[in-house]
Protein backbone atom coordinates (compact mmCIF):
# COMPACT_ATOMS: atom_id res chain seq x y z
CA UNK A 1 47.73 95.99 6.14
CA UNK A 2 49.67 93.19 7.23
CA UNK A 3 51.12 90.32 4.91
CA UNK A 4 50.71 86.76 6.30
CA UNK A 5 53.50 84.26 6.29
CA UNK A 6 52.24 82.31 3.58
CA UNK A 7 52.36 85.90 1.05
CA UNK A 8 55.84 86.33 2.58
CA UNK A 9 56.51 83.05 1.37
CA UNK A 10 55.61 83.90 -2.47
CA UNK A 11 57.40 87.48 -2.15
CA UNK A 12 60.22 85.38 -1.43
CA UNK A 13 59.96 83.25 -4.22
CA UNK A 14 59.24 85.52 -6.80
CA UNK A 15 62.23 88.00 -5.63
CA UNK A 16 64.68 85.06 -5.87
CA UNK A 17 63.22 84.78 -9.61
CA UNK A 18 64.74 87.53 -10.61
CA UNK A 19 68.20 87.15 -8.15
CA UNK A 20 71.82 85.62 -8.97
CA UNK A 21 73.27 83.76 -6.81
CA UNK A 22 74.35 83.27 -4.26
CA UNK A 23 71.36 85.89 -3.14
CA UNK A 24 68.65 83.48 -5.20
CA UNK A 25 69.78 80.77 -3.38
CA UNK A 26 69.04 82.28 -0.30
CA UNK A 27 65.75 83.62 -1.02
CA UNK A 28 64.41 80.59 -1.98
CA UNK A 29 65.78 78.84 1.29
CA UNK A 30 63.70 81.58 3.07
CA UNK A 31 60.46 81.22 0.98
CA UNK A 32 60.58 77.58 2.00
CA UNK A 33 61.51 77.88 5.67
CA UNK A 34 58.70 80.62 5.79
CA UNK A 35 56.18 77.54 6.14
CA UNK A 36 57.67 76.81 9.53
CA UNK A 37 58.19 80.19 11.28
CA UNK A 38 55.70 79.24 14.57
CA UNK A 39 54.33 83.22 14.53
CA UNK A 40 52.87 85.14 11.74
CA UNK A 41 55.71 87.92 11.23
CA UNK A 42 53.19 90.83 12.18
CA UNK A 43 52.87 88.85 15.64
CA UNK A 44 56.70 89.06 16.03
CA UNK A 45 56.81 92.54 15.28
CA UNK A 46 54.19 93.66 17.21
CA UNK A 47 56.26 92.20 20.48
CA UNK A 48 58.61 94.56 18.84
CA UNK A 49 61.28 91.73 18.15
CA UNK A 50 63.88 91.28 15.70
CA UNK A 51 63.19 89.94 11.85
CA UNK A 52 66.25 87.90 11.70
CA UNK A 53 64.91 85.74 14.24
CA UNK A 54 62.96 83.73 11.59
CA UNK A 55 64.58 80.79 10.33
CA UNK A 56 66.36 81.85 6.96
CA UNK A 57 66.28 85.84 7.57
CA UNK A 58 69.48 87.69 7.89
CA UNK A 59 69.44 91.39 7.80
CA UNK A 60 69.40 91.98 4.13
CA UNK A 61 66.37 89.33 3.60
CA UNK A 62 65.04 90.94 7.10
CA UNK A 63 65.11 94.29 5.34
CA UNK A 64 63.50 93.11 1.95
CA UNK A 65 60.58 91.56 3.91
CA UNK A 66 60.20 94.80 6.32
CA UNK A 67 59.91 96.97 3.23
CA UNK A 68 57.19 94.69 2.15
CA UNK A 69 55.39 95.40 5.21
CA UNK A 70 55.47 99.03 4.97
CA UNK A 71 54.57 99.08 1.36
CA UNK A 72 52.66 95.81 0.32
CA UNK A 73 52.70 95.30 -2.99
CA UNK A 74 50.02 93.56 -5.35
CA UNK A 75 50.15 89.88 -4.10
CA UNK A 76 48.42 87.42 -6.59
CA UNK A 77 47.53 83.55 -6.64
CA UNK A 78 50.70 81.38 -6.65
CA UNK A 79 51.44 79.57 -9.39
CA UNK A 80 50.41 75.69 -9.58
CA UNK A 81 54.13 74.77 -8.19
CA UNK A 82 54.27 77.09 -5.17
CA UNK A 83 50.16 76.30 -4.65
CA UNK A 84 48.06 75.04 -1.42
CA UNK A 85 50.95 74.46 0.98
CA UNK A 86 49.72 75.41 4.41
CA UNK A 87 52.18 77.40 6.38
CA UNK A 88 52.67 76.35 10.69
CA UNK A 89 50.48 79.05 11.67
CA UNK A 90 47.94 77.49 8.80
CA UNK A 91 47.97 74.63 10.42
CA UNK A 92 48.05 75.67 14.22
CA UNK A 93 44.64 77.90 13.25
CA UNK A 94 42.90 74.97 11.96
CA UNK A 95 43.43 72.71 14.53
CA UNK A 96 43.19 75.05 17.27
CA UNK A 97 39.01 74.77 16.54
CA UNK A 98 39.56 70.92 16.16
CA UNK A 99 41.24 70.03 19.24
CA UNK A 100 39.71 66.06 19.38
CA UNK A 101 41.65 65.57 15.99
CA UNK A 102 44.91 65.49 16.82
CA UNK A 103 43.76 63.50 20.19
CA UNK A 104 43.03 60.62 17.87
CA UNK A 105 46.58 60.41 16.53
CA UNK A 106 48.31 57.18 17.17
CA UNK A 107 51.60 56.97 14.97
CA UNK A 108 53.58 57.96 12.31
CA UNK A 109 53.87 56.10 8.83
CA UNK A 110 56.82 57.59 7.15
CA UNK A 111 60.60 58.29 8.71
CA UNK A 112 64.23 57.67 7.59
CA UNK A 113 67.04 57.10 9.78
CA UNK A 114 70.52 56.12 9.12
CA UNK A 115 70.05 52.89 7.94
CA UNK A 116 69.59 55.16 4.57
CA UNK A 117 69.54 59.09 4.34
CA UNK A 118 68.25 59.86 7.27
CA UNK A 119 69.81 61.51 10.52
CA UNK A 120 68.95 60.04 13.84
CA UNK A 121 69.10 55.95 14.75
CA UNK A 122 66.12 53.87 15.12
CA UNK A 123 66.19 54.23 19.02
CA UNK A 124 66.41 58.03 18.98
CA UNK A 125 63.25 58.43 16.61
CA UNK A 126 61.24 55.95 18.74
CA UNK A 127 62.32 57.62 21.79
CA UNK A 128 60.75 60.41 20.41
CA UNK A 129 57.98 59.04 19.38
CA UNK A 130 57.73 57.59 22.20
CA UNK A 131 58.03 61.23 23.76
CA UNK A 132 55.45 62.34 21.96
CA UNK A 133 52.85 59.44 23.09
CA UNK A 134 52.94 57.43 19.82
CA UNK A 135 51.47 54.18 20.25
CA UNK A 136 53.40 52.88 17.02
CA UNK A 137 55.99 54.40 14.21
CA UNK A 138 57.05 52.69 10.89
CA UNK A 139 60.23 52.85 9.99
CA UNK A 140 60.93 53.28 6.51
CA UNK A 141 64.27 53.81 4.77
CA UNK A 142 64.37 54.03 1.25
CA UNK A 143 65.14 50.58 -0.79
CA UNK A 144 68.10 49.52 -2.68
CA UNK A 145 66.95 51.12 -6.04
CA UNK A 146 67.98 54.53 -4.75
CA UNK A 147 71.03 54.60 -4.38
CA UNK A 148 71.13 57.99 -4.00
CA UNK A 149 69.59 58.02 -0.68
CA UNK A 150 71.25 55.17 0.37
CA UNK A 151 68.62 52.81 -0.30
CA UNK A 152 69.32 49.48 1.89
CA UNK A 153 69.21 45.80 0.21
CA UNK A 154 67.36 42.47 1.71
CA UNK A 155 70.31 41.49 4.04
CA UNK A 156 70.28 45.13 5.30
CA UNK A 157 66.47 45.31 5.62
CA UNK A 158 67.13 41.70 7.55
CA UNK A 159 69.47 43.40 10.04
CA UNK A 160 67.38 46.46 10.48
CA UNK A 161 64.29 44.36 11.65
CA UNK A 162 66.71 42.61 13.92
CA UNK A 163 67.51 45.89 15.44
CA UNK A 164 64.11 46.88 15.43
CA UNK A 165 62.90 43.71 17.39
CA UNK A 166 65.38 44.02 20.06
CA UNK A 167 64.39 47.83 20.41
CA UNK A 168 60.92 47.03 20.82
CA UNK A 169 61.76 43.93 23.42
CA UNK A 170 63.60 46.41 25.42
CA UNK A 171 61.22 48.82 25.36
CA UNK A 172 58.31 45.96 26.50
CA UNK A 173 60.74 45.65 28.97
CA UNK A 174 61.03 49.23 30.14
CA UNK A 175 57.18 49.54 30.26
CA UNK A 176 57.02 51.67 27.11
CA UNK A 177 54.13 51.72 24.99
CA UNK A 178 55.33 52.46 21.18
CA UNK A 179 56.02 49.70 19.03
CA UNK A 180 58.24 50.58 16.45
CA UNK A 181 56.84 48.52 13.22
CA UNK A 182 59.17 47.18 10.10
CA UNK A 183 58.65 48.87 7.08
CA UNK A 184 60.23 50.62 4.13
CA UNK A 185 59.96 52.82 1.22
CA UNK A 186 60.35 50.56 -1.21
CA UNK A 187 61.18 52.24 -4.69
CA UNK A 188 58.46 51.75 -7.28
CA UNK A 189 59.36 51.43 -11.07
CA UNK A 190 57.22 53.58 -13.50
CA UNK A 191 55.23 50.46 -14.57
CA UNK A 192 54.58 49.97 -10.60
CA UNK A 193 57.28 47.13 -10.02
CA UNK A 194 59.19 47.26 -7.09
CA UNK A 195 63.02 46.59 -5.99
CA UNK A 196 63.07 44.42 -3.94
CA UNK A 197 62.62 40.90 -3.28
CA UNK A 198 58.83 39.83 -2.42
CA UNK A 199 59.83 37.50 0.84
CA UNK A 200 61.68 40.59 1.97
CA UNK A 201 58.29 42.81 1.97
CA UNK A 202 56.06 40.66 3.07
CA UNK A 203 58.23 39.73 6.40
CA UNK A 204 57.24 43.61 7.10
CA UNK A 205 54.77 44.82 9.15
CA UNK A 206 53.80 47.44 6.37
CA UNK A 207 54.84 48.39 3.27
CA UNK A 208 54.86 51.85 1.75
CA UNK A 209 55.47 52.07 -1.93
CA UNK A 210 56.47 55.54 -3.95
CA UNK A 211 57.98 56.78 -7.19
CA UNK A 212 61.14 58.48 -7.29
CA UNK A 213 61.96 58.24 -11.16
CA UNK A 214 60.13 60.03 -14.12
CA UNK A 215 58.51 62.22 -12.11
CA UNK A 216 58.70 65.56 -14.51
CA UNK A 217 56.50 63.89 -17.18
CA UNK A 218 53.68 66.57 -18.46
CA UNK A 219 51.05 63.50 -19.81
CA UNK A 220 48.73 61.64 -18.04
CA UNK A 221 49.95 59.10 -15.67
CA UNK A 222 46.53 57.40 -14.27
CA UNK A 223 48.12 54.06 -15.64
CA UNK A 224 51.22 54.40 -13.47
CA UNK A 225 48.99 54.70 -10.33
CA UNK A 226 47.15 52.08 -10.93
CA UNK A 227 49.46 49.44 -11.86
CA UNK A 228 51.35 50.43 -8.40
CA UNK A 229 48.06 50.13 -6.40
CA UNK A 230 47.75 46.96 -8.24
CA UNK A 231 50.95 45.24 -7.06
CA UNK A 232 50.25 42.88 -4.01
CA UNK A 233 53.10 44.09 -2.01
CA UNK A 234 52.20 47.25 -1.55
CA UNK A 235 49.74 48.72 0.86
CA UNK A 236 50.52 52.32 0.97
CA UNK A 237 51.26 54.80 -1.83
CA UNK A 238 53.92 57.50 -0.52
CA UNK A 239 53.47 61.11 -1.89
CA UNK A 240 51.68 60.25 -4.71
CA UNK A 241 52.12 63.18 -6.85
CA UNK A 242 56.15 63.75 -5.68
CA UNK A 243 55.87 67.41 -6.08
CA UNK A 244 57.97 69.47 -4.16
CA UNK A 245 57.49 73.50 -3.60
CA UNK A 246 59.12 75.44 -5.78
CA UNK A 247 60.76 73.19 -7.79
CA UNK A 248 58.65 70.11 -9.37
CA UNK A 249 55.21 70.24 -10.13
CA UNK A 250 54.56 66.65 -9.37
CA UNK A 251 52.52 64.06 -11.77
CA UNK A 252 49.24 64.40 -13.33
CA UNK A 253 46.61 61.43 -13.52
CA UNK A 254 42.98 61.25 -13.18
CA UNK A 255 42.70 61.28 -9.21
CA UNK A 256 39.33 60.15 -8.77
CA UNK A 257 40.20 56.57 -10.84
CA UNK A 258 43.21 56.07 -9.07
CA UNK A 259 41.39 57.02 -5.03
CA UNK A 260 38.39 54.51 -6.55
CA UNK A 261 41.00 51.70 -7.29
CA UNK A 262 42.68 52.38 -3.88
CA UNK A 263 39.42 52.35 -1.93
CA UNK A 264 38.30 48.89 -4.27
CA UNK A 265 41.41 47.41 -3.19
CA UNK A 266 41.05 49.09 0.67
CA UNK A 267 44.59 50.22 0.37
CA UNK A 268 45.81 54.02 1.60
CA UNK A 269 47.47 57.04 -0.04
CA UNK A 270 49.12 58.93 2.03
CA UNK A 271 49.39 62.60 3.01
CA UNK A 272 53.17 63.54 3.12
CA UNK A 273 53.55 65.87 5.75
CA UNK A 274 57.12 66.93 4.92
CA UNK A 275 56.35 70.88 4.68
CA UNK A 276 58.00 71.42 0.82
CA UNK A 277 55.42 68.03 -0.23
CA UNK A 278 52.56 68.08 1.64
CA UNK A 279 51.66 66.28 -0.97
CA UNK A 280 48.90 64.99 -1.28
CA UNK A 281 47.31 68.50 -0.98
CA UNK A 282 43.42 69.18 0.52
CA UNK A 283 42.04 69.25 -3.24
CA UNK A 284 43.04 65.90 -4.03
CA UNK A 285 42.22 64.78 -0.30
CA UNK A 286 38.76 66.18 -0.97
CA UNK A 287 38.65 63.56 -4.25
CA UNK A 288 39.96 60.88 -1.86
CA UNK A 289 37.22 61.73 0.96
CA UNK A 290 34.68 61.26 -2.17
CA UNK A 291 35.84 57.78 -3.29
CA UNK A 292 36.13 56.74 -0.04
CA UNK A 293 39.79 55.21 0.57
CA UNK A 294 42.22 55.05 3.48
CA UNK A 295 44.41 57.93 4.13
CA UNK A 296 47.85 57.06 5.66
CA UNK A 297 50.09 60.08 7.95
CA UNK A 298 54.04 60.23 7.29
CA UNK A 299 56.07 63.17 8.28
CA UNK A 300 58.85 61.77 5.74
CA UNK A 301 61.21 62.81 8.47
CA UNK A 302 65.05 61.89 8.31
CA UNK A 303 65.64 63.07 12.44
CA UNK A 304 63.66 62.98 15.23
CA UNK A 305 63.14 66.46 15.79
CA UNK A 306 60.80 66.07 12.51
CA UNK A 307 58.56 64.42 13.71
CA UNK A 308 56.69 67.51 14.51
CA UNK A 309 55.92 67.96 11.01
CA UNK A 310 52.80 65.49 11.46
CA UNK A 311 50.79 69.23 11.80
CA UNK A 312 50.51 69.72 8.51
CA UNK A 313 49.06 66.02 7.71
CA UNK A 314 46.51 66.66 10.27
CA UNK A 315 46.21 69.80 9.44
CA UNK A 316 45.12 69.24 6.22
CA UNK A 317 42.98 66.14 6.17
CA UNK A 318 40.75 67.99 8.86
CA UNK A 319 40.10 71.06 6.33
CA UNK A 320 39.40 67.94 3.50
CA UNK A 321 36.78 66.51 5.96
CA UNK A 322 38.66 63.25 5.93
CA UNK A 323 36.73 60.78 7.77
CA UNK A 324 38.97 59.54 10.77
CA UNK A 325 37.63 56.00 10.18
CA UNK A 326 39.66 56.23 7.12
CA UNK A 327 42.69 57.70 8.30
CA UNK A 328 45.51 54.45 8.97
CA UNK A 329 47.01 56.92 11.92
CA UNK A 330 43.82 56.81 13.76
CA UNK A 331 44.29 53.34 14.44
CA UNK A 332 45.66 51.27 17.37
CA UNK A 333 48.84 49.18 16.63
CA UNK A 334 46.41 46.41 16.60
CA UNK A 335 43.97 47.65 14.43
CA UNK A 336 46.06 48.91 11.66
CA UNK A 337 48.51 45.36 11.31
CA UNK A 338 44.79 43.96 11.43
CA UNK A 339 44.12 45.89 8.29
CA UNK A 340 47.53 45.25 6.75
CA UNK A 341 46.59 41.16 6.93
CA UNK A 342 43.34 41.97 5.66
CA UNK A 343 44.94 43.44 2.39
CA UNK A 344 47.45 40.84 2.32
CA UNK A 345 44.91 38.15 2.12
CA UNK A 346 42.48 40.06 -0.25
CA UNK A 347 45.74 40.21 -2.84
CA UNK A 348 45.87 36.15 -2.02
CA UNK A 349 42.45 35.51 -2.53
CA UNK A 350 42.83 37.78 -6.03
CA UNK A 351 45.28 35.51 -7.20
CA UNK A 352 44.03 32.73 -6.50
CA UNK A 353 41.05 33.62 -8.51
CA UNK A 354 42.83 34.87 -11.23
């Protein structure tokens, strides 16, 4: 019997449960980085190579996860907080029998760079992008409520688009096909308010809204969703639960009221395809497919070489059965600032009615 990546993974987890440090602490860096090994361990081993060529394996982990393999023990379902996260391999499988879908994949929705936590400069992620035969990324540093992440303000967000105009002039120039599109990840409040000024936002090309506060709370938090799909300036709800693996459960809310809003109101949620969020996961995309909304691809990535992590967004919405009518990445450039104006004037036509 051989243990897949994805029971490594959980092994992992539940060793480092009952670790000190600074062993735990390892362990649970392994359990995460599991989800990105590119073989399934008993493919590495059966080329007779070396454990501690996995990201996050050094010999004593190596040895931990070979005694597994000789002896495996009982594994049983994860718990809700370590739950449906595909591994790289998961992901590779399931598109490997769905070849067109990733064919039909245009862009990327969801990146950082150092205009706020993120790694690489505007230019190097659209390079890659561009690399990678992206018709169009959004850009989308976090807004001046987080401080944390270095969250830019207005006059920031004013020089960025600056930046990213010039980029994409000189790339027009240079006979390159990506447009990089302004956007950010503008910091919604609890009661779905957002940080910055409304000129600001709707100067962007797209707007992608998410919470980063409150996000432990146990009761029901349908309300929360809805007042943020509510607010005008938004057109894309980020990571809608905010869980992250092995460490916060994420929100609770009744999903089908808040995917039949977003669908009433033709606005997206999106599929984080950052591998500890994948979030939102293929139950909840199945309730999405159901009410019928738009589905929006961002790897959440803060350097270029990130960008690969758009697998597990694709990954996923093809085991949901997402239709990719519905899916904002599917789009040309054209097509999806098409839709953006389409929202933007829906909201106008709301208030004036209101």
């Amino acid at each position: 019997m051989s243990l897949r990546n994805s029971e490594i993974a959980e092994l992992l987890a539940l060793e480092a449960e009952t670790s000190k440090q600074p062993l735990q602490r390892a362990l649970r860096r392994a359990s995460r980085r599991a989800f990105l090994w590119e073989e399934e361990v008993s493919v590495l081993l059966s080329q007779n190579r070396s454990l501690i060529e996995l990201a996050g394996v050094g010999p004593y982990i190596g040895g931990l996860i070979q005694r597994w393999l000789d002896h495996p023990p009982l594994i049983t379902e994860p718990p809700e907080i370590r739950s449906q996260f595909l591994t790289w391999t998961n992901a590779v499988a399931v598109l490997s029998t769905k070849s067109h879908w990733a064919e039909q994949l245009k862009g990327d929705l969801q990146m950082h760079t150092e205009w706020s936590d993120g790694g690489d400069s505007v230019e190097c992620m659209a390079n890659e992008a561009e690399f990678l035969g992206y018709e169009f990324i959004g850009i989308t540093d976090h807004s001046k409520g987080l401080k944390i992440a270095g969250g830019i303000d207005e006059g920031q967000l004013r020089k960025q688009g600056k930046e990213i105009t010039n980029l994409n002039q000189l790339f027009a120039q240079n006979g390159k096909g990506l447009r990089v599109l302004r956007s950010i990840e503008v910091n919604l409040s609890p009661a779905g308010g957002v940080d910055m000024d409304a000129q600001s936002l709707d100067e962007l090309d797209i707007v992608v809204g998410c919470f980063h506060s409150a996000l432990r709370r146990k009761e029901d938090q349908t309300d929360r969703y809805l007042n943020a799909l509510r607010n005008p300036l938004v057109q894309i709800l980020g990571h809608p639960r905010g869980r992250i693996y092995n460490f916060r459960l994420g929100l609770k809310a009744e999903w089908r009221k808040v995917f039949d809003l977003a669908a009433e109101l033709d606005k997206a949620v999106e599929i984080d395809a950052y591998p500890d969020r994948q979030d939102l996961n293929v139950d909840l995309l199945k309730i999405a497919k159901a009410s019928g909304c738009r589905i929006s691809f961002g790897t959440d990535a803060h350097g270029s070489s990130q960008l690969r992590f758009i697998i597990f967004a694709l990954a996923a919405s093809a085991l949901a059965g997402i239709e990719p009518d519905r899916i904002l990445n599917f789009m040309t450039c054209d097509q999806l600032l098409g839709w953006v104006a389409s929202v933007r004037e829906h909201n106008k036509a709301l208030k004036r009615t209101a």
